[in-house]
Protein backbone atom coordinates (compact mmCIF):
# COMPACT_ATOMS: atom_id res chain seq x y z
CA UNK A 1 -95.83 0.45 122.98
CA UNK A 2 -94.92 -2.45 120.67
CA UNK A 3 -91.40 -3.10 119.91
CA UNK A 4 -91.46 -5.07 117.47
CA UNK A 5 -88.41 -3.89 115.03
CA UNK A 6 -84.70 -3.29 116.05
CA UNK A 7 -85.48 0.42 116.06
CA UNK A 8 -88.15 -0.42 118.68
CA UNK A 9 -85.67 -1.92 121.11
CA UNK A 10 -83.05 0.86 120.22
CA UNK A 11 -85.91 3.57 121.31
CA UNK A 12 -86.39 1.23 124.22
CA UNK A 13 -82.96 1.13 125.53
CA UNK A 14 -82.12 5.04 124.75
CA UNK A 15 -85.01 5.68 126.97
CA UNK A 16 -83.82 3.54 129.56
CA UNK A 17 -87.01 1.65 130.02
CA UNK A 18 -85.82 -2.00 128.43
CA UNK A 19 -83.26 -3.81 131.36
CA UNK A 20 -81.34 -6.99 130.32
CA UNK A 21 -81.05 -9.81 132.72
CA UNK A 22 -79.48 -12.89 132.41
CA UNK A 23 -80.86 -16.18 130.87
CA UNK A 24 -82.27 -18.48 133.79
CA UNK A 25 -80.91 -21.65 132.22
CA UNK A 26 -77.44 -22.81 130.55
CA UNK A 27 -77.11 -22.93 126.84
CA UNK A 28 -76.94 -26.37 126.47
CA UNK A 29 -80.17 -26.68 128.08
CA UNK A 30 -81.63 -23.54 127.14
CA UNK A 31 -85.30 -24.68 127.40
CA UNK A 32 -84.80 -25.76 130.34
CA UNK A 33 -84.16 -23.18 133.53
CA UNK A 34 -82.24 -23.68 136.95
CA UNK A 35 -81.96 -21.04 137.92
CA UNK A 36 -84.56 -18.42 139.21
CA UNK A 37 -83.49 -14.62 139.82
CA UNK A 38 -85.45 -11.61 142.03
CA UNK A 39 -84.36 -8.16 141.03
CA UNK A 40 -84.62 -5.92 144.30
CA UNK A 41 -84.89 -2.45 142.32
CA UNK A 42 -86.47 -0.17 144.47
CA UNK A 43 -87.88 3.63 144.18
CA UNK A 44 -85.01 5.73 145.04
CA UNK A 45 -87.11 6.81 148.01
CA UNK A 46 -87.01 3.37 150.11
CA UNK A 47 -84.92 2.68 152.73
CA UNK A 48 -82.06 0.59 152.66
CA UNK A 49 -83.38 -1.35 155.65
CA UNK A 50 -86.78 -2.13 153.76
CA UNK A 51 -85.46 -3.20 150.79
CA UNK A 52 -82.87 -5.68 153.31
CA UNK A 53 -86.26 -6.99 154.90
CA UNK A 54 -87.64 -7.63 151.61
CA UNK A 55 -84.52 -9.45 150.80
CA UNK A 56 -85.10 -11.63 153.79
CA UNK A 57 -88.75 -12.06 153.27
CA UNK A 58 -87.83 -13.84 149.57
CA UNK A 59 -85.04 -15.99 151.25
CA UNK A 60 -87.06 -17.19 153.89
CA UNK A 61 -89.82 -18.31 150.98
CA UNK A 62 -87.42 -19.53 148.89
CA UNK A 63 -85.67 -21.71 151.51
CA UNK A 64 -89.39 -22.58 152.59
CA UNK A 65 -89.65 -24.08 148.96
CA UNK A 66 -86.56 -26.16 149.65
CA UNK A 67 -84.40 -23.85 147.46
CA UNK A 68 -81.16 -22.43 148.16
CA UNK A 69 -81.02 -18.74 147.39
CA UNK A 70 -78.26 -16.79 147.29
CA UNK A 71 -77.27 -12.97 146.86
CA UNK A 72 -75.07 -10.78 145.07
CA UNK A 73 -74.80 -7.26 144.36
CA UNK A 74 -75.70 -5.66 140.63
CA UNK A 75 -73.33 -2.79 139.37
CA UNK A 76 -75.30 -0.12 138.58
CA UNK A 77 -77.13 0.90 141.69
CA UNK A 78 -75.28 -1.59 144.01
CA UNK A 79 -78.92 -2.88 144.76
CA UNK A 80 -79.22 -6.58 145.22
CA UNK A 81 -80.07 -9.51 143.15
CA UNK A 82 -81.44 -12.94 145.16
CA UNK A 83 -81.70 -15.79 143.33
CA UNK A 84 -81.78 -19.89 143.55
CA UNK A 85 -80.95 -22.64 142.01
CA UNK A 86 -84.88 -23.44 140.66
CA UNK A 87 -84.06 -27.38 141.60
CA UNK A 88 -83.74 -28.22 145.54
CA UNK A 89 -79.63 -29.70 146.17
C-alpha cells in the first residue's frame, strides 16, 4: 500500500498501522539530527523482563559508541523509548 494522498494517511491512521514519532533533530537545524530514538514495542506476548534485557542490550551499544542514552516511558502502552544524543558529550 501506497499512501500517497491525505486520504491515504487518514486510512492509515484509522487502521492503526501509521505511528508518529518525534523529529530526531531541532527545527532550526532540521537537516541536521542529534538525536537518535529506539522504540521498544513489543508483541503483547513478551515478557517484561525480555523486553528490559533488550533495553540493556541497546544501552550497552550505545554507550559502546560513546553515546549517552537515556530512557523514558511512552503513554500508550507504558513501553519504553531509549534514545541518545546522536553526538558523543
Amino acid at each position: 500500500m501506497m499512501a500517497d494522498s491525505v486520504t491515504a494517511i487518514v486510512a492509515l491512521l484509522q487502521m492503526g498501522v501509521l505511528e508518529l514519532h518525534p523529529w530526531g533533530s531541532r527545527s532550526a537545524s532540521l537537516g541536521f539530527p542529534d538525536r537518535i530514538v529506539f522504540d521498544l514495542d513489543p508483541d503483547e506476548s513478551l515478557a517484561w523482563e525480555e523486553l528490559r534485557q533488550a533495553a540493556l542490550v541497546v544501552r550497552t551499544l550505545l554507550e559502546n559508541l560513546g553515546l549517552a542514552p537515556f530512557l523514558k516511558t511512552t503513554g500508550g502502552k507504558g513501553l519504553a523509548r531509549g534514545g541518545a544524543p546522536s553526538n558523543p558529550p
